[in-house]
Protein backbone atom coordinates (compact mmCIF):
# COMPACT_ATOMS: atom_id res chain seq x y z
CA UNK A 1 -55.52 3.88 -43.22
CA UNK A 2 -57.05 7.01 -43.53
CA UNK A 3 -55.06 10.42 -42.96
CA UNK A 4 -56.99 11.06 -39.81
CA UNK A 5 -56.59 7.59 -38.18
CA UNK A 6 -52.95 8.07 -39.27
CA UNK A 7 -52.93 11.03 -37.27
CA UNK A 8 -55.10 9.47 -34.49
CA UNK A 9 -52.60 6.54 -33.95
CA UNK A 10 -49.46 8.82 -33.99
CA UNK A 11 -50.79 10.89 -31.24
CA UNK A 12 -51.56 7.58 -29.48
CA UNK A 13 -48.24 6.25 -29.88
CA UNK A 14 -46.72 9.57 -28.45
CA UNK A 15 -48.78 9.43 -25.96
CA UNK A 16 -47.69 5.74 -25.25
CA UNK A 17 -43.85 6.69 -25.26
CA UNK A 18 -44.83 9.75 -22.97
CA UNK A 19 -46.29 7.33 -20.18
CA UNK A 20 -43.56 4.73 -20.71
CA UNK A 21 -40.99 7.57 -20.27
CA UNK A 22 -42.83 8.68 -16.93
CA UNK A 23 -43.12 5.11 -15.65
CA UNK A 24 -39.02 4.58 -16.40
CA UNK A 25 -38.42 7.84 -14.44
CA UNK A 26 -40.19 6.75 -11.22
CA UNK A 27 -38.64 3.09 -11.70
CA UNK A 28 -35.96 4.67 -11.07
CA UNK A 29 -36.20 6.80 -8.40
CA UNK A 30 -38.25 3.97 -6.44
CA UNK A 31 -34.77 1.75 -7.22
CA UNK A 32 -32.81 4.42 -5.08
CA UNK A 33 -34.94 4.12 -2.41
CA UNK A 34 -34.65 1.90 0.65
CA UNK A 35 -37.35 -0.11 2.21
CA UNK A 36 -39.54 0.39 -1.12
CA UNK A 37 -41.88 -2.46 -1.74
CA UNK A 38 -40.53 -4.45 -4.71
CA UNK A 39 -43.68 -5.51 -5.71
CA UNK A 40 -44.41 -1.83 -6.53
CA UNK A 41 -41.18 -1.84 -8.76
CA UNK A 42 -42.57 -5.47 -10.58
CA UNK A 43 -45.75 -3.98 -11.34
CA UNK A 44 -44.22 -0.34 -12.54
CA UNK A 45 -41.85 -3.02 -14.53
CA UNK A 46 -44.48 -4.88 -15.80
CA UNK A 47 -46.85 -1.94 -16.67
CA UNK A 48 -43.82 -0.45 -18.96
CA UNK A 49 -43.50 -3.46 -20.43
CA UNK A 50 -47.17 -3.29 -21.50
CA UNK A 51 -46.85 0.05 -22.93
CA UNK A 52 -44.03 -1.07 -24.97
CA UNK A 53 -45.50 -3.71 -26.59
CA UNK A 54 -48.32 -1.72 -27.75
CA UNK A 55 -46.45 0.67 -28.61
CA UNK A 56 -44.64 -1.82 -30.97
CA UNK A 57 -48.14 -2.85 -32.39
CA UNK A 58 -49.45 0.15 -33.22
CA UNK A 59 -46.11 1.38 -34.65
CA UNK A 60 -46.45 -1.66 -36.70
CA UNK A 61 -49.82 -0.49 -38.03
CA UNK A 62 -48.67 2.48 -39.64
C-alpha cells in the first residue's frame, strides 16, 4: 500500500473510532432515559457494531 493510501485509511479508521465513540456516548444517555424507544437503542447498537467491524477490517489492511 502506498504511503498516501496508508495515510488515507488511517484517517478513515480515526474517523471510524470517532463516530463509534459518538454513537457509545448517546447509547448511553438514551439508556438513562425513560420511555425511550428501544428500537432506537437496537439500531444505535447495531450501527456501532457496524463501525466496529470495519474498523477491524481496515485496521487489518494496514
Amino acid at each position: 500500500m502506498s504511503r498516501t493510501a496508508s495515510h488515507i485509511s488511517s484517517v478513515r479508521v480515526e474517523s471510524l473510532r470517532a463516530k463509534h465513540r459518538e454513537l457509545d456516548q448517546v447509547v448511553q444517555e438514551l439508556s438513562k432515559e425513560w420511555g425511550v424507544e428501544q428500537q432506537k437503542i437496537q439500531d444505535l447498537k447495531k450501527r456501532k457494531l457496524q463501525l466496529k467491524d470495519e474498523i477491524a477490517r481496515m485496521s487489518g489492511e494496514n
